[in-house]
N, C-alpha and C. Protein backbone atom coordinates (compact mmCIF):
# COMPACT_ATOMS: atom_id res chain seq x y z
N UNK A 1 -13.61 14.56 -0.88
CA UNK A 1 -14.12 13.24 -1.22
C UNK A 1 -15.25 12.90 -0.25
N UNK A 2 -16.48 12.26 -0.98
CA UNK A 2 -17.42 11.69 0.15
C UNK A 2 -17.40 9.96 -0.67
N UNK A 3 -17.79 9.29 0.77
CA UNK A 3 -18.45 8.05 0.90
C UNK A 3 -19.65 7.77 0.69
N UNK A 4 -20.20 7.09 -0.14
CA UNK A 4 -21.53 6.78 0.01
C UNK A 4 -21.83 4.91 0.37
N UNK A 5 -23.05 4.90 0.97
CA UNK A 5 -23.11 3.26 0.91
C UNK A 5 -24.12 3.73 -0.58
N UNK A 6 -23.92 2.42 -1.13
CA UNK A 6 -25.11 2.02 -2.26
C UNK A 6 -25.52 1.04 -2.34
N UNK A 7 -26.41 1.06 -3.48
CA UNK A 7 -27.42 -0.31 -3.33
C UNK A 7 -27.91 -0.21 -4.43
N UNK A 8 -28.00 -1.94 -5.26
CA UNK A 8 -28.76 -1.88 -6.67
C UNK A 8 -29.38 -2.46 -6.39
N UNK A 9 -30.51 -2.70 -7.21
CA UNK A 9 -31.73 -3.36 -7.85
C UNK A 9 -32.39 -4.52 -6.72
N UNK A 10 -30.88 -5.59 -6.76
CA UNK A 10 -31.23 -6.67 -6.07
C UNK A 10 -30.29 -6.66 -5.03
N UNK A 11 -30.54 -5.35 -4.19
CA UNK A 11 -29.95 -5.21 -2.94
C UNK A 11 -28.33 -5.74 -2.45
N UNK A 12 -28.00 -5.47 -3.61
CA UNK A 12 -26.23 -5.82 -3.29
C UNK A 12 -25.98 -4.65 -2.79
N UNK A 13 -24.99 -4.32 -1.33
CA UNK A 13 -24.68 -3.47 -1.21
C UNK A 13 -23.17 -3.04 -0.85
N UNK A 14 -22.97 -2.17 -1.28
CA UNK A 14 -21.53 -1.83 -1.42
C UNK A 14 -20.90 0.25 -1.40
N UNK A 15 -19.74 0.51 -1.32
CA UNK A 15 -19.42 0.98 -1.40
C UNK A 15 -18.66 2.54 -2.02
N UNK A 16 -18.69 3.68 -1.94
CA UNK A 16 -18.04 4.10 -2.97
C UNK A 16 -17.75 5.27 -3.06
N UNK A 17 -16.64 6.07 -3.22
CA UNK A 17 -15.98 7.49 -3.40
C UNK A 17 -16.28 8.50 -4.26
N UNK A 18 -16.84 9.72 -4.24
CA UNK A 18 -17.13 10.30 -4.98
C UNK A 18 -15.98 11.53 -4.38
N UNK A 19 -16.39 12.49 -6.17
CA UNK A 19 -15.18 13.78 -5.65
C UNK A 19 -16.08 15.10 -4.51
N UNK A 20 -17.42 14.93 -4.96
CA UNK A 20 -18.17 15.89 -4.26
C UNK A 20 -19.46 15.04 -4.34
N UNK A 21 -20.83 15.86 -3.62
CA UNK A 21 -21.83 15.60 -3.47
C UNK A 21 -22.69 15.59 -4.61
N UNK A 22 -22.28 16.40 -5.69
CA UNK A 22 -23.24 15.76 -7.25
C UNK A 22 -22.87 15.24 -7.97
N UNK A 23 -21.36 14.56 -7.74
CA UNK A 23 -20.48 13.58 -8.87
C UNK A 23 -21.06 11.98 -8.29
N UNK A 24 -22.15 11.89 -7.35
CA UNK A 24 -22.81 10.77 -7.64
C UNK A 24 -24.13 11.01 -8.61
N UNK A 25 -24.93 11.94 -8.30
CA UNK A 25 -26.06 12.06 -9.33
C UNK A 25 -25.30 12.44 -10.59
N UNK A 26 -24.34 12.42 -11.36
CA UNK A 26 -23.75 13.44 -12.59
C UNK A 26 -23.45 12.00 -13.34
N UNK A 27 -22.47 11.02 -12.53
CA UNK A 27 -22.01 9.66 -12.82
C UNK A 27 -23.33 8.69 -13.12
N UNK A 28 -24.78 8.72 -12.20
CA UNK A 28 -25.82 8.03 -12.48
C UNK A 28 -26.76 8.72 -13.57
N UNK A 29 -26.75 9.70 -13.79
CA UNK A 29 -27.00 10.12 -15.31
C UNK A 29 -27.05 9.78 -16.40
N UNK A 30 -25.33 9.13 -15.79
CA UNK A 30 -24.57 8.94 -16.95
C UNK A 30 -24.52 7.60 -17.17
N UNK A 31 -25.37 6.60 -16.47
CA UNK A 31 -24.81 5.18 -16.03
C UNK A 31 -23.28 5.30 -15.91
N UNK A 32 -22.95 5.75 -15.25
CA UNK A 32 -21.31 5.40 -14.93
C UNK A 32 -20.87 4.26 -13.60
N UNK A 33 -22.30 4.01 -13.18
CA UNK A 33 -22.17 3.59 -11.71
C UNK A 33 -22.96 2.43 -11.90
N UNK A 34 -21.76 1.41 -11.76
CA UNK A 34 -22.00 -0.11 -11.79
C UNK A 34 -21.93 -0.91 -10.41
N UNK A 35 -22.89 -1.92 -9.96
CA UNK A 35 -23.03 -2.91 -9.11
C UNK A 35 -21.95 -3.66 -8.93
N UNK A 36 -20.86 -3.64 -8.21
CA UNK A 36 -19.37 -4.47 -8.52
C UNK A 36 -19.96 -6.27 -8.29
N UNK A 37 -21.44 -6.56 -7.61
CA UNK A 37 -21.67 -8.04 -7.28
C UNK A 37 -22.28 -8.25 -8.73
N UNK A 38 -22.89 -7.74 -9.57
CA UNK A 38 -23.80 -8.09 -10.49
C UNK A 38 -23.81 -7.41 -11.78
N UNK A 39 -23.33 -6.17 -11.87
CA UNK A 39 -23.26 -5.05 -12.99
C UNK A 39 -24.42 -4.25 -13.02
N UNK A 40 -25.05 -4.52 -12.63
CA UNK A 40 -26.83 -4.12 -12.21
C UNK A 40 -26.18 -2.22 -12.82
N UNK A 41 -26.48 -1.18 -13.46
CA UNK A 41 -26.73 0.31 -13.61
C UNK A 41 -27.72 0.80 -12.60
N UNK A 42 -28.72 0.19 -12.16
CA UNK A 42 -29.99 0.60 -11.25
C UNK A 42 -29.24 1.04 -9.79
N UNK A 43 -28.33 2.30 -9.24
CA UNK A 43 -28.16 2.06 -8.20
C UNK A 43 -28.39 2.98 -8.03
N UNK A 44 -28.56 3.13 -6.52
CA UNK A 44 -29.15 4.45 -5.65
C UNK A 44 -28.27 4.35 -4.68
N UNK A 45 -28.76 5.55 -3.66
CA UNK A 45 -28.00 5.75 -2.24
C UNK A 45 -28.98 4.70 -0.73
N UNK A 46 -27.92 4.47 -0.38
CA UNK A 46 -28.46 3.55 0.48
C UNK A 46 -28.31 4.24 2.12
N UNK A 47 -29.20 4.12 3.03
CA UNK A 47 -29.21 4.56 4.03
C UNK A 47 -28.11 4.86 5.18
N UNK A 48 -27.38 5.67 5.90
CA UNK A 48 -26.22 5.62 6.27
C UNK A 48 -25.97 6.60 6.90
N UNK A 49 -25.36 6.44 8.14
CA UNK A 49 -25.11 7.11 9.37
C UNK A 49 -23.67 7.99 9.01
N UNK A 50 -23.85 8.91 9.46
CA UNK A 50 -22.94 9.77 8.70
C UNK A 50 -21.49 9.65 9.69
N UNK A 51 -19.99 9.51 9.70
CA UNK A 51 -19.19 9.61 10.62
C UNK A 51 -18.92 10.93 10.89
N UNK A 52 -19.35 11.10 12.59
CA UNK A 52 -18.60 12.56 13.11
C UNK A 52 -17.72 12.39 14.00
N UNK A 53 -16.78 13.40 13.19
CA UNK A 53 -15.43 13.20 14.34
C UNK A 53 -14.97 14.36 15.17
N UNK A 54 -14.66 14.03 15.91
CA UNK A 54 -14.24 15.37 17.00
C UNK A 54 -12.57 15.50 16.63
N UNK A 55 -12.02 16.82 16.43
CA UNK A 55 -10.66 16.62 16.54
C UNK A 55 -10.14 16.52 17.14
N UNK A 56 -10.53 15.92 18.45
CA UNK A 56 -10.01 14.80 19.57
C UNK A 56 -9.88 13.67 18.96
N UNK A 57 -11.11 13.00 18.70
CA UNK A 57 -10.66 11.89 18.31
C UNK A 57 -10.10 11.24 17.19
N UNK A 58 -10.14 12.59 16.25
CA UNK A 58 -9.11 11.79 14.83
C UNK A 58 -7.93 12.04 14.93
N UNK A 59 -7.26 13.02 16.31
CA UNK A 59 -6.02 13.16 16.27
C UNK A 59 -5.75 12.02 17.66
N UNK A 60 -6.54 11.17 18.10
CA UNK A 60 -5.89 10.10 18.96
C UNK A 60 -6.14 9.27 18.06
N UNK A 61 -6.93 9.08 16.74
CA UNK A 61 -6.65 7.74 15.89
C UNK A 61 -5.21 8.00 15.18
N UNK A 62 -4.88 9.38 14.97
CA UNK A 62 -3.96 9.30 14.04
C UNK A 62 -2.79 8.84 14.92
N UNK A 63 -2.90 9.56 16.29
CA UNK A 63 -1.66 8.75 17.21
C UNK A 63 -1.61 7.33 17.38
N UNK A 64 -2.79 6.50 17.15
CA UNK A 64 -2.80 5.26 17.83
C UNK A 64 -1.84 4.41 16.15
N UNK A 65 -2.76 4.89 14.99
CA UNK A 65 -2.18 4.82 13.69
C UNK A 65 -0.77 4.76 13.51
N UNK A 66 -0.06 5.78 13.99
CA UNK A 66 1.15 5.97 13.62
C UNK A 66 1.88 5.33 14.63
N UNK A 67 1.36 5.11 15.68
CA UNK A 67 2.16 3.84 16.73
C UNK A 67 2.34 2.70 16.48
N UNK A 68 1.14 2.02 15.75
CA UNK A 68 0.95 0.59 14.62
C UNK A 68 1.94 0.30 14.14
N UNK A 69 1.80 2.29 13.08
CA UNK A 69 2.91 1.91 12.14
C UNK A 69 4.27 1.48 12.33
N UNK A 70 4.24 2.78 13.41
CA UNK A 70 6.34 2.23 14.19
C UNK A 70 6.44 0.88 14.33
N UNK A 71 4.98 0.32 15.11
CA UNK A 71 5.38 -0.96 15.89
C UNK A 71 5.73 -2.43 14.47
N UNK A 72 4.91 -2.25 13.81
CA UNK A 72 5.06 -2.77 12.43
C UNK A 72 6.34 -2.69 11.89
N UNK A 73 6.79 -1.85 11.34
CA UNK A 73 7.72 -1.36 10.54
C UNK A 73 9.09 -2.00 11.51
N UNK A 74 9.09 -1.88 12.79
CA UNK A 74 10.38 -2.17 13.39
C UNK A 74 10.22 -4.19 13.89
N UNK A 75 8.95 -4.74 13.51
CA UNK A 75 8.79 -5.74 13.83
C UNK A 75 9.21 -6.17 12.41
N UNK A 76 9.00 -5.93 11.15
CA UNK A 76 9.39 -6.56 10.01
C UNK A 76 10.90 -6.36 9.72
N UNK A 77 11.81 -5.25 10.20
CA UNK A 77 13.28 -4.82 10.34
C UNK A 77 13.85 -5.82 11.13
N UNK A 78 13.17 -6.29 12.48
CA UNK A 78 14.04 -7.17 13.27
C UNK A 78 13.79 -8.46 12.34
N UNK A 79 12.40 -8.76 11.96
CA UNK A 79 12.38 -10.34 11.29
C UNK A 79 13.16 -10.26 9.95
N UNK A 80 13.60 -9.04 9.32
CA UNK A 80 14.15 -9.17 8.22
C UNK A 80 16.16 -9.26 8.82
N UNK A 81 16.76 -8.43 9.65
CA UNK A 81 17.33 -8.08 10.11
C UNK A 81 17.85 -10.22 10.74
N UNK A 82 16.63 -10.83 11.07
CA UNK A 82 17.42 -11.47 11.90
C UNK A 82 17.71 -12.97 10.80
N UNK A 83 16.65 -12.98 9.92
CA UNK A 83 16.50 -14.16 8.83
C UNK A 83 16.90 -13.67 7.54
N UNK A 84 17.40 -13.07 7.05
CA UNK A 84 17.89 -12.60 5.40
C UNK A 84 19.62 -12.15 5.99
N UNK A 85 20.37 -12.46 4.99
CA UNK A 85 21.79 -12.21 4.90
C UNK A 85 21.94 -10.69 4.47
N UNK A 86 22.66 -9.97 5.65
CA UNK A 86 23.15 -8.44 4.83
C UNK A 86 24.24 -8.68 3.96
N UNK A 87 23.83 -8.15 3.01
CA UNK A 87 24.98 -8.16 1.68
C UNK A 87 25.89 -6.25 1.72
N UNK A 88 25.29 -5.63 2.37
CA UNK A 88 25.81 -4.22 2.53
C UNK A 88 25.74 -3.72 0.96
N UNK A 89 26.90 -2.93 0.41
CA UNK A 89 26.49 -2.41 -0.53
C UNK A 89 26.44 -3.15 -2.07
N UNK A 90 26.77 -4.73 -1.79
CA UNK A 90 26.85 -5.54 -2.61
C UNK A 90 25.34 -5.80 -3.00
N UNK A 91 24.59 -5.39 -2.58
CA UNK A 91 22.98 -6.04 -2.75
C UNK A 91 22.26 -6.24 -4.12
N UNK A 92 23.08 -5.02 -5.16
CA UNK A 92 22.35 -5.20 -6.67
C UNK A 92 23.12 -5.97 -7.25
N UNK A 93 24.34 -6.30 -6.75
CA UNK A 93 25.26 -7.43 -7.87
C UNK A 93 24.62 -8.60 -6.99
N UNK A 94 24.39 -8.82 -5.76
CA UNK A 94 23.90 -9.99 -5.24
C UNK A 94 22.63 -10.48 -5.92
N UNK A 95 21.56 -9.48 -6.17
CA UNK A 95 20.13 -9.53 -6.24
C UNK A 95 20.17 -10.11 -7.93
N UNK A 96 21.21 -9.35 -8.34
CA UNK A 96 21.20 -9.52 -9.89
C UNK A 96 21.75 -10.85 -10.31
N UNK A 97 22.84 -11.40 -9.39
CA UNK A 97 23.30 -12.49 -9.43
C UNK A 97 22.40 -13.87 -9.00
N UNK A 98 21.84 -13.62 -8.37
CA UNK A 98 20.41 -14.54 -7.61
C UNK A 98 19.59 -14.41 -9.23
N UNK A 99 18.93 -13.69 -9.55
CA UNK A 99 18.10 -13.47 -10.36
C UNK A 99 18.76 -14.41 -12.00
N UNK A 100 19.79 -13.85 -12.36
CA UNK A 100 20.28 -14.57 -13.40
C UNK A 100 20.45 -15.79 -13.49
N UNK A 101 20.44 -16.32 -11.65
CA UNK A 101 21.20 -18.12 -11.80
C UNK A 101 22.45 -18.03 -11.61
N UNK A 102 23.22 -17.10 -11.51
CA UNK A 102 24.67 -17.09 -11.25
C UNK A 102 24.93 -17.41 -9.67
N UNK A 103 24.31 -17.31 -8.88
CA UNK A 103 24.60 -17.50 -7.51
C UNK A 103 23.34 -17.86 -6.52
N UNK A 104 23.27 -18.67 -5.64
CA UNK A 104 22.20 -19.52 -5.39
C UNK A 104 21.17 -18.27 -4.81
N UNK A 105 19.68 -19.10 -4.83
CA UNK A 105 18.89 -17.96 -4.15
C UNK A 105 19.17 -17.77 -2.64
N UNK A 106 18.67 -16.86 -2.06
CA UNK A 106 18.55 -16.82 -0.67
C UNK A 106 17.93 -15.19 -0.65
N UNK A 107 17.59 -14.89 0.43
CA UNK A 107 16.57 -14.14 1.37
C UNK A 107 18.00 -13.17 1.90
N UNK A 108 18.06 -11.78 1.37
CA UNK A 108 19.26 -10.64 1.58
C UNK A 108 18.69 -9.46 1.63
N UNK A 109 19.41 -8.71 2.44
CA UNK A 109 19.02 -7.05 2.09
C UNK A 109 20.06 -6.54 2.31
N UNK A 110 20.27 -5.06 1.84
CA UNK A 110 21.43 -4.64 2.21
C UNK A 110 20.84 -3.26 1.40
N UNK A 111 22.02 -2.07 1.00
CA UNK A 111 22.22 -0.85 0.65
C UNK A 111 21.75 -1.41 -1.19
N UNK A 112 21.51 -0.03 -1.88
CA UNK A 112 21.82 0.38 -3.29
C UNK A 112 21.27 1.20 -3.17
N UNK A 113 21.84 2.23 -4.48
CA UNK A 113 21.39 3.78 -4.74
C UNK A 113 20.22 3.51 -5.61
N UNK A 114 19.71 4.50 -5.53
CA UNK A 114 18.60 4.21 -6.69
C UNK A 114 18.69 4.13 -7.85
N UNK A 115 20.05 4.79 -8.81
CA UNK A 115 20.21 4.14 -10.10
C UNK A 115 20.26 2.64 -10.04
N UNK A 116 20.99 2.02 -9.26
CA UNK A 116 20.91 0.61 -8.74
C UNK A 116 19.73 -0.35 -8.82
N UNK A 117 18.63 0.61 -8.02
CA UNK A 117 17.29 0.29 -7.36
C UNK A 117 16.17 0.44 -8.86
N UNK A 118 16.22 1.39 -9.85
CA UNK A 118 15.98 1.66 -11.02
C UNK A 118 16.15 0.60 -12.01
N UNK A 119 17.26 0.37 -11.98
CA UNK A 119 17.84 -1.01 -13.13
C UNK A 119 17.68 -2.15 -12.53
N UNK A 120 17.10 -2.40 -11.59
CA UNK A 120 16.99 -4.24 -11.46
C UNK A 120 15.67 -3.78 -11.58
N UNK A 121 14.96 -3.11 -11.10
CA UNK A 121 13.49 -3.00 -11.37
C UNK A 121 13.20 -2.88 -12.72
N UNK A 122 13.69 -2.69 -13.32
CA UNK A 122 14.13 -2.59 -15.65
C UNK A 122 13.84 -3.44 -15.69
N UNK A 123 14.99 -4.65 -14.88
CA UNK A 123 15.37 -5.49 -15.43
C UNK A 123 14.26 -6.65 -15.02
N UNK A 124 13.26 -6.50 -14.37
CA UNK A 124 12.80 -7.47 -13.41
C UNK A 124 13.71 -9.08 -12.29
N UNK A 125 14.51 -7.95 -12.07
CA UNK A 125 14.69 -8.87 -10.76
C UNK A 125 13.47 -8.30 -9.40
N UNK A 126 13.44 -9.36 -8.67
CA UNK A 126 12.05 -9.13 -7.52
C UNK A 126 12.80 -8.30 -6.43
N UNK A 127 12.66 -7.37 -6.50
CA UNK A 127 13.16 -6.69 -5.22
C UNK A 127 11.75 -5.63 -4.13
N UNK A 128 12.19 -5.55 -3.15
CA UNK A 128 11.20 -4.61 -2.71
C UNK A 128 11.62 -3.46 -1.27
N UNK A 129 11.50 -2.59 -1.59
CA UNK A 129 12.27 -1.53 -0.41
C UNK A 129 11.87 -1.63 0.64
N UNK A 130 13.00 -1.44 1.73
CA UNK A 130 12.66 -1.74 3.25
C UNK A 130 12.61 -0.64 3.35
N UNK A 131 11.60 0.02 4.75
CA UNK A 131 11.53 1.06 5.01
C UNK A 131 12.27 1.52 6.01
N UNK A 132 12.61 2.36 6.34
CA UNK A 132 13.56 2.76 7.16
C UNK A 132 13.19 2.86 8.78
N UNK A 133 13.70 2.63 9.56
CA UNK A 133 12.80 2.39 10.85
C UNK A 133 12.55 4.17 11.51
N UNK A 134 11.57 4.14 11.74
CA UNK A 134 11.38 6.10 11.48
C UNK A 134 12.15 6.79 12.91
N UNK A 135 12.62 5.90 13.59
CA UNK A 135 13.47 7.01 14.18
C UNK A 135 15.34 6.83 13.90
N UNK A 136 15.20 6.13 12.82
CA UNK A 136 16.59 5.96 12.47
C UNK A 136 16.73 6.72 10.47
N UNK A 137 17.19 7.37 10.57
CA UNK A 137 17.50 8.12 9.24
C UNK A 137 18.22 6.93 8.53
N UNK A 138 17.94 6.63 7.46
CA UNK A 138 18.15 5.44 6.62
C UNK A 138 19.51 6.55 5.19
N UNK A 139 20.81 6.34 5.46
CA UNK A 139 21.94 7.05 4.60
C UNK A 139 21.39 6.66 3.27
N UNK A 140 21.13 5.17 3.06
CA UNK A 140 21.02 5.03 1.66
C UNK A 140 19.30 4.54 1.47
N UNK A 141 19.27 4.09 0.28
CA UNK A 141 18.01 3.74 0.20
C UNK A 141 18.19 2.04 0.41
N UNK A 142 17.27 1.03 0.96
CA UNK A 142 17.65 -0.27 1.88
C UNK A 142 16.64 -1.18 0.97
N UNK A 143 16.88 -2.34 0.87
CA UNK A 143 16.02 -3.32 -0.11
C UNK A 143 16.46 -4.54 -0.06
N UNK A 144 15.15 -5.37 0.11
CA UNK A 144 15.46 -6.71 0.17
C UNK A 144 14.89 -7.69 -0.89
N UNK A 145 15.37 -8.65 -0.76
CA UNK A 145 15.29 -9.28 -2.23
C UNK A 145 14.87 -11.24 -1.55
């Protein structure tokens, strides 16, 4: 994949992914390549400093990245962990019960298998999977509602 900056007509400039280096000229051929500010077809390549990376430094972004991520991931576990009710493995009769009106709302997470996790998502009840905190192996699959 390459990046290109671009630029139409009336200097909107923006963004954009190609699969290789002639699937931008192949796509402008073709007008395939639209101005997302204006619709403008007139676009070209716009001037642009190319990123070089040392594999020093994309393997200390990827460390700094994946430290984020831990730090994230275990900051939304404690705020979920400390404000939502664990329901344990009750969570799809809870979620489903919330959802129908049978039992009041509230803010829960707990366990279900994924046939579980499958059928309320059918069914549209709002659920959404917690991730597992990555140095703790997660037994079941975890979701809060």
């Amino acid at each position: 994949m390459i990046r290109y900056a671009l630029r139409c007509e009336f200097d909107h400039e923006f963004e954009a992914w190609f699969s290789n280096s002639t699937a931008f000229d192949d796509q402008k051929a073709k007008a395939l390549i639209e101005c997302p500010h204006c619709g403008s077809l007139h676009v070209d390549k716009a001037i642009m400093a190319p990123m070089v990376r040392t594999s020093e430094t994309a393997e200390a972004r990827q460390g700094d990245a994946a430290k984020a991520m831990r730090e994230a991931l275990h900051k939304m576990r404690k705020h979920v962990e400390q404000n939502f009710d664990y329901v344990g493995d009750s969570f799809a009769k809870e979620a489903r019960d919330m959802h129908d009106g049978v039992a009041p709302e509230r803010a829960i997470y707990g366990e279900a298998s994924r046939e579980e996790i499958r059928e309320l998502v059918e069914d549209g009840v709002p659920i959404t999977p917690l991730p597992a905190a990555p140095d703790k192996p997660a037994p079941k699959s975890k979701a809060l509602n």
